[in-house]
Protein backbone atom coordinates (compact mmCIF):
# COMPACT_ATOMS: atom_id res chain seq x y z
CA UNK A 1 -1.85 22.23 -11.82
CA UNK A 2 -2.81 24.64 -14.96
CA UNK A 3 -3.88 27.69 -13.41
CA UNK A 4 -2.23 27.84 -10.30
CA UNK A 5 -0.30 30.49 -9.29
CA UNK A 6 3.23 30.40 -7.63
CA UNK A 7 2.15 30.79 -4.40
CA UNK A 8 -0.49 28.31 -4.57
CA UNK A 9 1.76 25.61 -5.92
CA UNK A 10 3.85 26.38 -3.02
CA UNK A 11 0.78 25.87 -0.88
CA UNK A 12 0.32 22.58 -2.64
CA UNK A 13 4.15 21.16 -1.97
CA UNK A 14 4.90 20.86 -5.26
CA UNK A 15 8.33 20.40 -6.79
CA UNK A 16 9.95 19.17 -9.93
CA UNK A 17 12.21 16.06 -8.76
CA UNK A 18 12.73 12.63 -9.66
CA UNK A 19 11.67 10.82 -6.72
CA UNK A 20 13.51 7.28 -6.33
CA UNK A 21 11.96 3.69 -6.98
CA UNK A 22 13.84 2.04 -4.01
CA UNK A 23 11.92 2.68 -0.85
CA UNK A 24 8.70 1.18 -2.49
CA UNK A 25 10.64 -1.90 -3.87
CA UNK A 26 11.47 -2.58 -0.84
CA UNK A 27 8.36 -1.98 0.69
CA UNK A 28 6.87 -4.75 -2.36
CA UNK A 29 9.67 -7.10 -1.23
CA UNK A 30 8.68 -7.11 1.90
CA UNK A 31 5.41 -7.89 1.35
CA UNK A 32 6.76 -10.77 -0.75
CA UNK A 33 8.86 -12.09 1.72
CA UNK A 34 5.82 -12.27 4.10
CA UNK A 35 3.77 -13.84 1.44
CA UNK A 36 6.51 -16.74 0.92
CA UNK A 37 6.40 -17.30 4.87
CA UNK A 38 2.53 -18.13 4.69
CA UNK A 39 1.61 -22.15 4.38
CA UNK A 40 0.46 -23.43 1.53
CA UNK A 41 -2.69 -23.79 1.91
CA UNK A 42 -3.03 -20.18 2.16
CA UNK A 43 -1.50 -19.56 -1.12
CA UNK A 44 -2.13 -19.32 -4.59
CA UNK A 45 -0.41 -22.27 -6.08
CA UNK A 46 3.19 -22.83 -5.28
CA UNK A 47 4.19 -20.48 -2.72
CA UNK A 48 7.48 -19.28 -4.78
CA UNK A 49 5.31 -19.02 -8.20
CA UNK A 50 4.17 -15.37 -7.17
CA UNK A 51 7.02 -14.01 -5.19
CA UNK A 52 9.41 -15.38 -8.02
CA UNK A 53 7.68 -13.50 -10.85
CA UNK A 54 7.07 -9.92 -8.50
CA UNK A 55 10.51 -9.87 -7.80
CA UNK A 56 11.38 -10.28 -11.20
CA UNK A 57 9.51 -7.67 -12.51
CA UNK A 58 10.78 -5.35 -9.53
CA UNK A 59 14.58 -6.17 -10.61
CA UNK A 60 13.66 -4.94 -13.95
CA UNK A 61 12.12 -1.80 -13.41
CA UNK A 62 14.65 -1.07 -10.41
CA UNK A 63 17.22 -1.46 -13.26
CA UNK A 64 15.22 0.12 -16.26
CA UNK A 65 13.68 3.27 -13.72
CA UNK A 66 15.18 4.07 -10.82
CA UNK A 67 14.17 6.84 -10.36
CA UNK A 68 10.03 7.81 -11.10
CA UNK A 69 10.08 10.78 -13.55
CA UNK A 70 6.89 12.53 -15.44
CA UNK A 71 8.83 11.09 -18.70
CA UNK A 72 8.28 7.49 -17.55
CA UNK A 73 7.41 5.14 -20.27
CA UNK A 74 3.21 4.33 -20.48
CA UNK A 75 4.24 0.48 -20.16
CA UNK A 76 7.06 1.21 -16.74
CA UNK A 77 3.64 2.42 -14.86
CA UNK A 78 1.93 -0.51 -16.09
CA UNK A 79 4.42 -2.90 -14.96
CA UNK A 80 4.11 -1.16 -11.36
CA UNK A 81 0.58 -1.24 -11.52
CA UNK A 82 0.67 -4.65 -12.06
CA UNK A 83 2.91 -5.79 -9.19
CA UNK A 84 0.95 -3.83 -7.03
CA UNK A 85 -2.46 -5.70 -7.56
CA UNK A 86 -0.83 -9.42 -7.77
CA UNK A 87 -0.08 -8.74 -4.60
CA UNK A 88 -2.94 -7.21 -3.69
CA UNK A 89 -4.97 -9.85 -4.80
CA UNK A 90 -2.69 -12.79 -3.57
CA UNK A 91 -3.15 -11.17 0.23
CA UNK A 92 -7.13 -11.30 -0.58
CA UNK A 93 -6.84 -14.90 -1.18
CA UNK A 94 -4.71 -15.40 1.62
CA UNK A 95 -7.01 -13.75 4.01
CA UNK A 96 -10.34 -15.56 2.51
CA UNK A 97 -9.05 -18.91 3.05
CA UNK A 98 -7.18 -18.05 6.50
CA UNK A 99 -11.36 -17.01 7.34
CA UNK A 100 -12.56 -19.73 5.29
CA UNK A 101 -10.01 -22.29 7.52
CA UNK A 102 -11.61 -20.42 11.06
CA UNK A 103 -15.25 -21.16 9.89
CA UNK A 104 -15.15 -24.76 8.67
CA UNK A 105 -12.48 -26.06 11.59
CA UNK A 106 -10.12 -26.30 9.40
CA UNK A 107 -7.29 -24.59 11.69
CA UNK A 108 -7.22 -25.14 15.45
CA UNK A 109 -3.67 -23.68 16.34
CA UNK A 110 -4.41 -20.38 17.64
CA UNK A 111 -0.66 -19.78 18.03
CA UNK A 112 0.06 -20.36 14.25
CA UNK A 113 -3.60 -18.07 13.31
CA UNK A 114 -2.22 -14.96 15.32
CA UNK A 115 0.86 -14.42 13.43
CA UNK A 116 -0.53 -16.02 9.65
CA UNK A 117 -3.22 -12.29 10.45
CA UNK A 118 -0.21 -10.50 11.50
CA UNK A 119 1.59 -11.39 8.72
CA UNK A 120 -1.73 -10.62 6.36
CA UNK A 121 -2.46 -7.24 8.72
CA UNK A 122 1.09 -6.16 7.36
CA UNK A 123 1.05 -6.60 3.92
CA UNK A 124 -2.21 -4.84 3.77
CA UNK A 125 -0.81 -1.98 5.46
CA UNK A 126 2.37 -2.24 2.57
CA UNK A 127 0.02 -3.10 -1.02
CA UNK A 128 -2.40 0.06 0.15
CA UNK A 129 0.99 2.76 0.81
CA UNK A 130 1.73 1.14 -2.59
CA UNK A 131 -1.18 1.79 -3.98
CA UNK A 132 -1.92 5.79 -2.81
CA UNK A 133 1.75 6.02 -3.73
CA UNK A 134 1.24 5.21 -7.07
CA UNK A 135 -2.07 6.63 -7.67
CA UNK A 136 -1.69 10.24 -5.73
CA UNK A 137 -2.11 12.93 -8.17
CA UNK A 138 -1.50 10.69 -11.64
CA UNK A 139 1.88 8.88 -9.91
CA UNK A 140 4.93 9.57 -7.95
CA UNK A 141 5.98 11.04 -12.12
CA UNK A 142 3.08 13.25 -12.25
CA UNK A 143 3.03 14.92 -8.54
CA UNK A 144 6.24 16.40 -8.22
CA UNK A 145 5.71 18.70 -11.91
CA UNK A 146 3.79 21.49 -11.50
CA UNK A 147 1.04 20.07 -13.98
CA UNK A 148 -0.54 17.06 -11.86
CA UNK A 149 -3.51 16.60 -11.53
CA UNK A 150 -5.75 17.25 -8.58
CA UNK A 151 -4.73 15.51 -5.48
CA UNK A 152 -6.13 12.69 -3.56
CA UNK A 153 -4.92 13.05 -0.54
CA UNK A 154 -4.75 16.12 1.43
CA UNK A 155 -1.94 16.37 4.05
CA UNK A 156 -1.19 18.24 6.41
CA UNK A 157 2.19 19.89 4.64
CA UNK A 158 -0.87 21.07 2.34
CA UNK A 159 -2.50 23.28 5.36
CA UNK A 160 -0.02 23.95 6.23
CA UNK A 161 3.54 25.12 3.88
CA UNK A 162 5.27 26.68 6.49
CA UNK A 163 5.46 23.80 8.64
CA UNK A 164 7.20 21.84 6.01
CA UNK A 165 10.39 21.96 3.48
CA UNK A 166 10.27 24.59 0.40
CA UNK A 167 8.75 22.65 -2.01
CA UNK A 168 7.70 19.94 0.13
CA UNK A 169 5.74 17.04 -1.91
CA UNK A 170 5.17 13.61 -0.17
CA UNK A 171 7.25 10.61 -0.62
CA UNK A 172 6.22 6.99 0.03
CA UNK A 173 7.18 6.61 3.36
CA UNK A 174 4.29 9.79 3.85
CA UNK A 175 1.87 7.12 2.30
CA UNK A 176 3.36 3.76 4.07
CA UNK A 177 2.15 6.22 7.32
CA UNK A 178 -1.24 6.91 5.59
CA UNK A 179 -1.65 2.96 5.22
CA UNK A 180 -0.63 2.52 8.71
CA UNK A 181 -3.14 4.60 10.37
CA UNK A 182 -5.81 3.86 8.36
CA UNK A 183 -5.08 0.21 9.13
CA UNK A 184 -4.99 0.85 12.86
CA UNK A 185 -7.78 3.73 13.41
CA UNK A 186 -10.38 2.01 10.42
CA UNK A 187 -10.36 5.85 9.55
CA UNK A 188 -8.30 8.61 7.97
CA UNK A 189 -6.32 10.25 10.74
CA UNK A 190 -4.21 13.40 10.16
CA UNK A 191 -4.37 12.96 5.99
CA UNK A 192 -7.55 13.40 4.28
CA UNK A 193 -9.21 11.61 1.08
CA UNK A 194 -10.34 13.97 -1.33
CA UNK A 195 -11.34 12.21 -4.00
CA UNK A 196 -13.93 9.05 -4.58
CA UNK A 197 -11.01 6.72 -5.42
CA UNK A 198 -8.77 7.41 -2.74
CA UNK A 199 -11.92 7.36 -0.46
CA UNK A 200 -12.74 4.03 -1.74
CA UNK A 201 -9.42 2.48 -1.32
CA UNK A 202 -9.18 3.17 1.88
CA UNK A 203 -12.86 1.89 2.71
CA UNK A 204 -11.37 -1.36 1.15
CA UNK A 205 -8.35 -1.32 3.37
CA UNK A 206 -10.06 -0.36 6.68
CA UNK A 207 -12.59 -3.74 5.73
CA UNK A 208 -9.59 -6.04 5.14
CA UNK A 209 -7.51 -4.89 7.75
CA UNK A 210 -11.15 -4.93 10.47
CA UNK A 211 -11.56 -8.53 9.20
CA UNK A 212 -7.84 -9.22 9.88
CA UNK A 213 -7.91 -8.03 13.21
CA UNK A 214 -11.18 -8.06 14.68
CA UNK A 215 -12.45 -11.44 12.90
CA UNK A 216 -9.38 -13.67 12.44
CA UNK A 217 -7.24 -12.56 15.60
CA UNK A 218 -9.85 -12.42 18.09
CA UNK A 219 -10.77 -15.95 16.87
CA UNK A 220 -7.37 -16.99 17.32
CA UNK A 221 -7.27 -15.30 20.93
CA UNK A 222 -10.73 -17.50 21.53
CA UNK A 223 -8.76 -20.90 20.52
CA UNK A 224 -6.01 -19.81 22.77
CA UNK A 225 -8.08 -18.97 25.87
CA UNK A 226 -10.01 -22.38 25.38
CA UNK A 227 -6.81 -24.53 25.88
């Protein structure tokens, strides 16, 4: 950040590398793949439409950007943005109507209910790493230059330099571990949220991921234990 001194931007883990596209591709992939396994009636349209058009746009920017650099074009971030919330909002959907289905009778297979919120559980956990990946300190561009902005999450590495790699700065598999806890504890664990956005999406995700488990599986655990 302007300002800071060497020292401090050592404090802060911050480097100047390209960090690589890949690991959150496959993460969104995933995630799509999950999606495509849902049935239909808890999708959006056909369940290939949205899965079909993702993984298109992830081909081209795997191909266009490999790698995420502060030099990225305006419309590259976009384009992630973009996958990001369709499938954000497609696991909404999925998760209103798998609720929707509980509270009107309209699903009575406990079996099938248990792994359609496992399946829901886990791509929450994947859009949310996606999204602190991508909005952490301007981007996975912006966070590795000594210029970012101010951070949004504070991790441990932070507190702590000596404990990690010279020039340490967190990668998306840091914030797939973020998404994970949060999902699992309904609370921040060892990384805190600094900021109100970051605070606010994981309030979001610790709601989705409490009506996941504590709504639609322990319905599903009821059906079970009434056969």
């Amino acid at each position: 950040m302007p300002g800071e001194t060497t020292d401090e931007r050592a404090a802060w883990g911050v480097a100047c590398h390209r960090e690589p596209r890949w690991p959150a591709s496959l993460a969104a992939l995933a995630a799509l793949l999950l999606y495509l396994t849902l049935p239909a009636k808890l999708t959006i349209g056909p369940a290939w439409l949205i899965p079909a058009g993702e993984a298109a746009l992830l081909l081209f920017l795997t191909l266009t950007s490999p790698d995420r650099e502060r030099e990225e074009e305006r419309v590259g971030r976009l384009l992630s943005i973009a996958v990001i919330v369709v499938i954000n909002a497609a696991n909404v959907v999925s998760l209103v109507r798998l609720i929707d289905a509980l509270v009107t009778g309209g699903a009575a297979d406990g079996r099938s209910l248990i792994i359609y919120s496992v399946q829901i559980w886990m791509t929450n956990v994947i859009v949310f790493a996606l999204w602190y990946w991508e909005l952490d300190r301007g981007g996975p561009g912006e966070r590795t230059h000594h210029q970012h902005r101010e951070p949004d999450f504070l991790f441990p590495q932070m507190v702590t330099p000596e404990a990690a790699p010279s020039g340490w700065s967190p990668t998306f598999l840091d914030y797939l571990y973020v998404a994970f806890t949060n999902a699992t504890a309904f609370s921040p664990t060892d990384t805190m949220p600094l900021t109100v956005m970051a605070k606010m999406l994981m309030a979001v995700q610790s709601l989705a991921s409490l009506l996941t488990v504590a709504v639609v599986a322990a319905r599903a655990v009821n059906i079970l234990g009434g056969k």
